[in-house]
N, C-alpha and C. Protein backbone atom coordinates (compact mmCIF):
# COMPACT_ATOMS: atom_id res chain seq x y z
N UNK A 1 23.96 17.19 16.05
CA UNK A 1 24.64 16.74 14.85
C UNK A 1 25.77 17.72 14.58
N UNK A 2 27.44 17.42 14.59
CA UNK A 2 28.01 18.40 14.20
C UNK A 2 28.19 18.62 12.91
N UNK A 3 28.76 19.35 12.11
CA UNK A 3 28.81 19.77 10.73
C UNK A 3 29.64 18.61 10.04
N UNK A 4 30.24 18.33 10.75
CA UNK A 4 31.25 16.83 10.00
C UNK A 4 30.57 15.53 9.82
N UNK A 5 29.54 15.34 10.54
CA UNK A 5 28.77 13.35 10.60
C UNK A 5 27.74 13.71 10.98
N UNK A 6 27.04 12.79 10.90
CA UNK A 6 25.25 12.57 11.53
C UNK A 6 25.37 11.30 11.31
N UNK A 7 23.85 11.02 11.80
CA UNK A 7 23.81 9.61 12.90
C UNK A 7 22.42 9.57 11.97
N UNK A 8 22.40 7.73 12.07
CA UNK A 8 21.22 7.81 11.13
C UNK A 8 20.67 6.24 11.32
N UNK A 9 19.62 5.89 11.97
CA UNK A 9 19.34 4.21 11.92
C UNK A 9 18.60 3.68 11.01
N UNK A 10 19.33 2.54 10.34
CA UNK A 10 18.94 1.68 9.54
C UNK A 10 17.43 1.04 9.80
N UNK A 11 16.40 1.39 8.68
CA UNK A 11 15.07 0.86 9.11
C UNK A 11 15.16 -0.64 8.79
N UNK A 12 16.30 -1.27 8.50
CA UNK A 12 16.27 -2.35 8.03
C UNK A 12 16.75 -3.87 9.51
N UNK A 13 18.06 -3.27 9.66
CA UNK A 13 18.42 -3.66 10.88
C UNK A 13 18.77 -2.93 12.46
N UNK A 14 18.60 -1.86 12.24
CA UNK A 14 18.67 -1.40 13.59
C UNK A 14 19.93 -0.46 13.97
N UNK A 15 20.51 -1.16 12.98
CA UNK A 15 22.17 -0.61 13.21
C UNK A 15 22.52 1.23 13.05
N UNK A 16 23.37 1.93 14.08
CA UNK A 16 23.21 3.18 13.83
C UNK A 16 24.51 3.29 12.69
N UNK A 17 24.20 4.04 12.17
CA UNK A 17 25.31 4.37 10.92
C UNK A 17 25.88 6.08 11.21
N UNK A 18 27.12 6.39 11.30
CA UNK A 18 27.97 7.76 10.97
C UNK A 18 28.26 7.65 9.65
N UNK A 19 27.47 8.99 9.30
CA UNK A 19 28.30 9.46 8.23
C UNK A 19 28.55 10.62 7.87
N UNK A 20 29.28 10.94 7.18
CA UNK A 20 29.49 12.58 6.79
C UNK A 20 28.79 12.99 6.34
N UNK A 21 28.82 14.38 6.89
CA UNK A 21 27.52 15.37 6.46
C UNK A 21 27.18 15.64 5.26
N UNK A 22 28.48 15.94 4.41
CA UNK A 22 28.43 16.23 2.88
C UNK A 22 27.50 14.91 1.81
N UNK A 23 27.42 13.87 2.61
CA UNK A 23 26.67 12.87 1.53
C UNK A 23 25.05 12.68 2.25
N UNK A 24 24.68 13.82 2.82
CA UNK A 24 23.03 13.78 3.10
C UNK A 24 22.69 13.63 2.04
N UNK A 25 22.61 14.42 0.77
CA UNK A 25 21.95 14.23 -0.57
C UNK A 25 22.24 13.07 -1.10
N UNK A 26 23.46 12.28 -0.78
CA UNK A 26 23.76 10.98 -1.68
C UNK A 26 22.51 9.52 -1.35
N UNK A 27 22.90 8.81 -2.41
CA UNK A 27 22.18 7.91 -1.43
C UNK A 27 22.85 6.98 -0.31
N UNK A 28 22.13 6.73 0.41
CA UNK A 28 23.00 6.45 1.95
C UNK A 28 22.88 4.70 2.04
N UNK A 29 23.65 4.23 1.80
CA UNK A 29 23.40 2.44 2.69
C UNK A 29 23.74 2.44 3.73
N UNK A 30 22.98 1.34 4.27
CA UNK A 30 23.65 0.84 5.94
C UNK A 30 24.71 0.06 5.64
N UNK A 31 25.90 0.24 6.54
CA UNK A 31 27.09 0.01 6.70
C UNK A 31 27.09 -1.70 7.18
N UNK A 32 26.18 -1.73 7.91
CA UNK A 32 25.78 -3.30 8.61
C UNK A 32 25.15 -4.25 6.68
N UNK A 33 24.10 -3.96 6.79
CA UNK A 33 23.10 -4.89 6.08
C UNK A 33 23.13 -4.15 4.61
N UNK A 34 23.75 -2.95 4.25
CA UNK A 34 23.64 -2.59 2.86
C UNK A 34 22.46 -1.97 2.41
N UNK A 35 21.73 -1.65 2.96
CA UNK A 35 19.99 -1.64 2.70
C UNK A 35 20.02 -0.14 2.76
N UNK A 36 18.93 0.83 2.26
CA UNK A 36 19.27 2.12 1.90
C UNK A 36 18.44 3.03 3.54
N UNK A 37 19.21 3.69 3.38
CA UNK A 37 19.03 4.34 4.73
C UNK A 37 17.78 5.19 4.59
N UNK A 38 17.51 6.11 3.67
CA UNK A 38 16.64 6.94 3.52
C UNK A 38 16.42 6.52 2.14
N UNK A 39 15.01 5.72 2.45
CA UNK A 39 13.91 5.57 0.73
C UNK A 39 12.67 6.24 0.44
N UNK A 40 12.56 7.54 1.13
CA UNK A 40 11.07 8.02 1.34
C UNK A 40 10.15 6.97 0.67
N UNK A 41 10.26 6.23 2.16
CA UNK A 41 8.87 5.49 2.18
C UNK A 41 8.78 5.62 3.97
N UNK A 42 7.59 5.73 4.34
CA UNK A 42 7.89 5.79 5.91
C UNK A 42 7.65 4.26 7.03
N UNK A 43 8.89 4.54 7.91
CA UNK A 43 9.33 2.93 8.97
C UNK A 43 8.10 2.80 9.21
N UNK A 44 8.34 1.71 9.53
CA UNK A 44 6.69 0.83 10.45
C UNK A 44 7.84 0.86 11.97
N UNK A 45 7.06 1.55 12.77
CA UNK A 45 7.94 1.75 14.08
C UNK A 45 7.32 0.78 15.13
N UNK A 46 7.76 0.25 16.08
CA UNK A 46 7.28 -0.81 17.37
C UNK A 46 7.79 -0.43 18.32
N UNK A 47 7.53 -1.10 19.60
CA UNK A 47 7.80 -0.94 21.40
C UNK A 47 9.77 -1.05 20.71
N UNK A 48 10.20 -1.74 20.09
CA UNK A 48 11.50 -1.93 19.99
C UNK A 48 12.43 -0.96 19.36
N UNK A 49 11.32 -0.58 18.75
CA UNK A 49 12.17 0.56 17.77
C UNK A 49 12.57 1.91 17.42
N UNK A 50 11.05 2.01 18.26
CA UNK A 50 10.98 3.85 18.22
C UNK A 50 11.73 4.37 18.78
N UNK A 51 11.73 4.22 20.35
CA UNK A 51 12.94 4.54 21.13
C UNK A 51 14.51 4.92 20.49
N UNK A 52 14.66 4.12 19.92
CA UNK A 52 16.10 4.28 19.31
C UNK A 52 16.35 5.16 17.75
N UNK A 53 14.81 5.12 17.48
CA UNK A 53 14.68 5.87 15.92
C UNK A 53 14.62 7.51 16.33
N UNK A 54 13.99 7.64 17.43
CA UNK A 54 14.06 9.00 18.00
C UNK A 54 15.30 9.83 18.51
N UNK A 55 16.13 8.88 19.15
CA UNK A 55 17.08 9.05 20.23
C UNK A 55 18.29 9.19 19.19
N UNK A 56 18.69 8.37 18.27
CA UNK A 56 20.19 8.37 17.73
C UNK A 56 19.78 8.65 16.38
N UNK A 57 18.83 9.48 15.50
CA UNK A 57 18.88 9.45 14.09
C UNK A 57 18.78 11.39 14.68
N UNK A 58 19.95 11.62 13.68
CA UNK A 58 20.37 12.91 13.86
C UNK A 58 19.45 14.41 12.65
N UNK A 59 18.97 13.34 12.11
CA UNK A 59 18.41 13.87 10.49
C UNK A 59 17.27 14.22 11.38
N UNK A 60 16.40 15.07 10.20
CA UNK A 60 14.78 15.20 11.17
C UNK A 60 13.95 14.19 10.73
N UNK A 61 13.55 14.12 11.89
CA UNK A 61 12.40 12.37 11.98
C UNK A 61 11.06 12.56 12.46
N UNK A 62 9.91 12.37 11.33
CA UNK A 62 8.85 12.80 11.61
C UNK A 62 8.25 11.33 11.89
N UNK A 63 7.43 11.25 12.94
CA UNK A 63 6.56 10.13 13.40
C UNK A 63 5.11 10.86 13.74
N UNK A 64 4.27 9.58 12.67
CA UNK A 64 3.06 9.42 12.48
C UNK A 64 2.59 8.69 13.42
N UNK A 65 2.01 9.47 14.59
CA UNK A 65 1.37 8.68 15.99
C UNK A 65 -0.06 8.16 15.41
N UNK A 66 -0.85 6.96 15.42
CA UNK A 66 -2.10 6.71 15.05
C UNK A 66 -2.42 5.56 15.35
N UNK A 67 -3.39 5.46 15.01
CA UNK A 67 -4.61 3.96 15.20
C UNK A 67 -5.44 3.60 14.59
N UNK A 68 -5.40 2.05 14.17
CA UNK A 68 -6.26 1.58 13.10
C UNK A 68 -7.89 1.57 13.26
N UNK A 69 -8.14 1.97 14.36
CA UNK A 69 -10.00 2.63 14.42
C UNK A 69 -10.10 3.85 14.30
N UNK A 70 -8.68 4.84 13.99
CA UNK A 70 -8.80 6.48 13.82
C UNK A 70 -9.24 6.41 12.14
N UNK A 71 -10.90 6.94 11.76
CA UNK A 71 -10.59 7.35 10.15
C UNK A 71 -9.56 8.57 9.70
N UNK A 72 -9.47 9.61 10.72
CA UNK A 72 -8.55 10.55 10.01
C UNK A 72 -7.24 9.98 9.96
N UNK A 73 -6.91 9.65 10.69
CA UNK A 73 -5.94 8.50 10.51
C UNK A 73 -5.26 7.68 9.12
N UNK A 74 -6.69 6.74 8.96
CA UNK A 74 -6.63 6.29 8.03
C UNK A 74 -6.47 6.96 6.30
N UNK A 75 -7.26 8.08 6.64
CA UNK A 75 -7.19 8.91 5.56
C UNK A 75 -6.31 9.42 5.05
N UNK A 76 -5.52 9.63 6.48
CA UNK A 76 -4.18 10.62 6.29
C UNK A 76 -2.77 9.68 5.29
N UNK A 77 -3.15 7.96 6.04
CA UNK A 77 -2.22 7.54 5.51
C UNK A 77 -1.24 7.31 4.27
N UNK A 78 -1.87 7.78 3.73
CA UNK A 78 -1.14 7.73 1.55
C UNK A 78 -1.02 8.69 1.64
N UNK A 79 -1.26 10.07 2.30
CA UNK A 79 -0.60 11.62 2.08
C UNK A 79 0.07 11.50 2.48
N UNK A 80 0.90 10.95 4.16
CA UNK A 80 2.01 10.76 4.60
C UNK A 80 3.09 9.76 4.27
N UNK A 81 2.73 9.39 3.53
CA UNK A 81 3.19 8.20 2.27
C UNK A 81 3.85 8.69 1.08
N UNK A 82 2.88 9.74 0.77
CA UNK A 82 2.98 10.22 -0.92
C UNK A 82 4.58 11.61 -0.27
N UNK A 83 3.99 12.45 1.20
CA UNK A 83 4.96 13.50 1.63
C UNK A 83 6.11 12.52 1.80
N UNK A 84 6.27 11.31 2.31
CA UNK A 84 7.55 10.86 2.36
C UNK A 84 8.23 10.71 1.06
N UNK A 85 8.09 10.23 -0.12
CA UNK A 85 8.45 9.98 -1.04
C UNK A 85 8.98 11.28 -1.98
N UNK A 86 8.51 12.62 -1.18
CA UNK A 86 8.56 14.30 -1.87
C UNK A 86 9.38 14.76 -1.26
N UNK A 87 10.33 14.05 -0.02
CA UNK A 87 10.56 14.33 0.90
C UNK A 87 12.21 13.55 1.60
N UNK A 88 13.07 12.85 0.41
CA UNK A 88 13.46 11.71 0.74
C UNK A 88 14.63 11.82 1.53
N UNK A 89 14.97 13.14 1.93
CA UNK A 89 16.49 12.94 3.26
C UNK A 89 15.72 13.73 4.65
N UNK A 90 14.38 13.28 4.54
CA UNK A 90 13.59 13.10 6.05
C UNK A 90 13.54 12.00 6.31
N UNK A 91 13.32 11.51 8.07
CA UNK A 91 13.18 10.25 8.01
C UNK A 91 11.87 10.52 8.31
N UNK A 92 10.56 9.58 7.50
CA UNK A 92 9.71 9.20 7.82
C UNK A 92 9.39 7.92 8.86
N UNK A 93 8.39 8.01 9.77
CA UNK A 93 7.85 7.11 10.52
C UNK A 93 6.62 6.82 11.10
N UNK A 94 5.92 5.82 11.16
CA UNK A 94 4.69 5.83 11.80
C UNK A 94 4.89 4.60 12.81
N UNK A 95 3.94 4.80 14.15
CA UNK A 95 3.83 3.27 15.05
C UNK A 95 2.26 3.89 15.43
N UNK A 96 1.55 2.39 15.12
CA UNK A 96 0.12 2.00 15.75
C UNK A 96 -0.52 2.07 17.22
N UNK A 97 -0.90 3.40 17.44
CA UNK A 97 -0.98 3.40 19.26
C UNK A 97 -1.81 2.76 19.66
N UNK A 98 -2.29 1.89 19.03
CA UNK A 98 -3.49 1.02 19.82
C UNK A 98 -2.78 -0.17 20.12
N UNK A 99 -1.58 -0.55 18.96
CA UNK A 99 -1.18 -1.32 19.40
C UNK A 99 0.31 -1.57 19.87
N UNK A 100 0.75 -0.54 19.97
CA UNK A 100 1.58 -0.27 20.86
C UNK A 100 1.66 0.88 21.75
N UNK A 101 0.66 0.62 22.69
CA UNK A 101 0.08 1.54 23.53
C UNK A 101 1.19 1.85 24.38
N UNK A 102 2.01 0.81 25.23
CA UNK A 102 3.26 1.42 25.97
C UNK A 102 4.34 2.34 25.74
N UNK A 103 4.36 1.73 24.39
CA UNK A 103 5.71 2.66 23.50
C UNK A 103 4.83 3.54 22.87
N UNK A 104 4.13 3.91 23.02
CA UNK A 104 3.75 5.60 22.46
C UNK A 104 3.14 6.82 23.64
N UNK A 105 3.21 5.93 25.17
CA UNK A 105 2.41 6.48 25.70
C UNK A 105 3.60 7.70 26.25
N UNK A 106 4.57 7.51 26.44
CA UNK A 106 5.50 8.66 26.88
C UNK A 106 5.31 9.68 26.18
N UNK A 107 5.30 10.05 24.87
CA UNK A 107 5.37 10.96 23.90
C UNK A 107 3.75 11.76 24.27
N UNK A 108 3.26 11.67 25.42
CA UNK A 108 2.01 12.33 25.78
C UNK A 108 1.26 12.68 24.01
N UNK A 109 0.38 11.60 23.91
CA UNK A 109 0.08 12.11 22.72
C UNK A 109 -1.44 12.17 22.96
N UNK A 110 -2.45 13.64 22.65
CA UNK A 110 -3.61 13.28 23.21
C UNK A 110 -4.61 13.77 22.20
N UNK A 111 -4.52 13.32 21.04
CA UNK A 111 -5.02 13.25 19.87
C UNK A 111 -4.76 12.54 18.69
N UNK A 112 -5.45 11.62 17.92
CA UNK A 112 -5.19 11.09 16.48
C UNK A 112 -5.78 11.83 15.06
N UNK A 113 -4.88 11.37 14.05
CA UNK A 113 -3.48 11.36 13.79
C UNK A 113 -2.66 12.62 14.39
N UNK A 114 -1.44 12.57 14.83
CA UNK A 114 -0.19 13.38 15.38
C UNK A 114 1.33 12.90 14.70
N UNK A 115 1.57 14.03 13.95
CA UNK A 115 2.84 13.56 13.60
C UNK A 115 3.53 14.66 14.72
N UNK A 116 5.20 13.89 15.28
CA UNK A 116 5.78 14.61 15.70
C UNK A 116 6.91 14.89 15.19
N UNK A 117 7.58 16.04 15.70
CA UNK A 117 8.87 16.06 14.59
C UNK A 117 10.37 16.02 15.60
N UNK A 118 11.35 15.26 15.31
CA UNK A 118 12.57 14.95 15.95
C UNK A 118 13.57 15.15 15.43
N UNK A 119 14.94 15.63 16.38
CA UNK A 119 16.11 16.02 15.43
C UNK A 119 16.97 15.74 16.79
N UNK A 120 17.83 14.65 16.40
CA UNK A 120 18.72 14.27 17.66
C UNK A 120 18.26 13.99 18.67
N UNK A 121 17.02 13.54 19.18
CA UNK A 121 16.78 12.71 20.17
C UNK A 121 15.75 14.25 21.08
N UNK A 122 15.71 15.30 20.36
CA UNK A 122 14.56 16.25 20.95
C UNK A 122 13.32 16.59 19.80
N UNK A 123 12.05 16.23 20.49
CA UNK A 123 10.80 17.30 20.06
C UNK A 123 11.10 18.63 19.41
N UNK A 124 10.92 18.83 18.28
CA UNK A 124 11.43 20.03 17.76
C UNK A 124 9.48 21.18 17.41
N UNK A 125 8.40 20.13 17.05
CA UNK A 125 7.52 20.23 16.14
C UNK A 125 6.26 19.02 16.57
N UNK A 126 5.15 19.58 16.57
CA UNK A 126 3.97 18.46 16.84
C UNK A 126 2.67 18.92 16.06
N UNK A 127 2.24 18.41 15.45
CA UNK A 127 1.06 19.02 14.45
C UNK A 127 -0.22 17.98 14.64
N UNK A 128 -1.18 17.95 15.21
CA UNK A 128 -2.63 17.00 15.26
C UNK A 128 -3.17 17.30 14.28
N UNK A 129 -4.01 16.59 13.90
CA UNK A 129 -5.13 16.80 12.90
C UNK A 129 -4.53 15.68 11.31
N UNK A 130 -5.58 15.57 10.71
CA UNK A 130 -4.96 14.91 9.54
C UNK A 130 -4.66 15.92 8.00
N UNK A 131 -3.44 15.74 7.47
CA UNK A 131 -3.59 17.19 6.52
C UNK A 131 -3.22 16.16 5.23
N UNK A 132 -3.40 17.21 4.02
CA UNK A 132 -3.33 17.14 2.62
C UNK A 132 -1.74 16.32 2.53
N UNK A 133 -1.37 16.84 1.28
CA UNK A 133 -0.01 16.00 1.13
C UNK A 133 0.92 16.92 1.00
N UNK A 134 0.21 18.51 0.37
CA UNK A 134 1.17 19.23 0.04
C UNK A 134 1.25 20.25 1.54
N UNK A 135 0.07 20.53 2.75
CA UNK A 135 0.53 20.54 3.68
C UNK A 135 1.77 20.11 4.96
N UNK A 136 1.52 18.59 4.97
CA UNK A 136 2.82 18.50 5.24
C UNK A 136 3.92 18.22 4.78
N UNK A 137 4.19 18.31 3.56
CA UNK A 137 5.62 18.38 3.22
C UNK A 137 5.88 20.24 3.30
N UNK A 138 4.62 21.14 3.34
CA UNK A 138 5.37 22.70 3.80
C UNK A 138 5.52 22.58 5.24
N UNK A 139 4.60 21.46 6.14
CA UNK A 139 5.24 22.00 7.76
C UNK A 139 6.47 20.85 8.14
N UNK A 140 6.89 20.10 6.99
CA UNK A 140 8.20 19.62 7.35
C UNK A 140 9.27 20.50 7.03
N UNK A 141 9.33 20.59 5.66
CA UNK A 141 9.81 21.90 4.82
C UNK A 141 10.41 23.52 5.98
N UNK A 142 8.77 23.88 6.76
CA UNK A 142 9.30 24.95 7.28
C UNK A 142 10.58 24.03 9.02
N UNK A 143 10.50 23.20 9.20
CA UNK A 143 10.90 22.49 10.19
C UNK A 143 12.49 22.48 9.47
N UNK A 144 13.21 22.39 8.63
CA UNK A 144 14.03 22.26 7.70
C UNK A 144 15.08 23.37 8.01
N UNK A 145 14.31 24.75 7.59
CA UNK A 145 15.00 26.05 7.39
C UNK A 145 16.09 26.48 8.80
């Protein structure tokens, strides 16, 4: 990301958006569909989508690797819900590895729940286990500095 623009995909349509760096804090629409770029609420990610949510969103992008027979998993889900919303010029994300077993299997993931953490299309951060709410918004937080 250089100091002038970042790159940022619309959870709405797909579309990658440039924009200047100085309006990270603003609120951001997509340039395509109008729809708000960052709502701390976290994407529902698929075989179609992740790929490209990883690769061209320049911001840091945390993805919630899991599965609907994982209870920690399940447990975890409204903390990583509640951290997105505490949290709102991160991009939040989660995709279902059970059921999208192809598109999650690259990301060698060999534990549930796993959030990973992304910034321009590299692994920066990987944390297993399921945590509190105010946990991970400090190991996004320290991911930040």
């Amino acid at each position: 990301m250089s100091a002038a623009s970042f790159h940022i995909v619309c959870p709405n349509c797909q579309a990658t958006n440039r924009l200047p760096a100085a309006r990270l804090s603003a609120q951001l629409n997509c340039g395509k569909c109008g729809q708000p770029l960052l709502n701390g609420t976290p994407r529902e990610l698929n075989a179609q989508t992740i790929n490209k949510t990883i690769q061209k969103n320049d911001v840091l992008t945390i993805i919630d690797f899991w599965a609907s027979w994982c209870q920690p998993c399940l447990m975890m889900a409204p903390q990583f819900k509640e951290a997105a919303g505490q949290l709102p010029q991160v991009v939040f994300a989660k995709i279902q590895t059970d059921k999208y077993e192809q598109a999650a299997a690259p990301y060698n993931i060999r534990s549930l729940p796993t959030m990973v953490a992304y910034r321009s299309g590299k692994e920066v951060a990987r944390q297993s286990g399921a945590l509190p709410t105010n946990q991970i918004v400090q190991w996004v937080q320290s991911l930040q500095a």
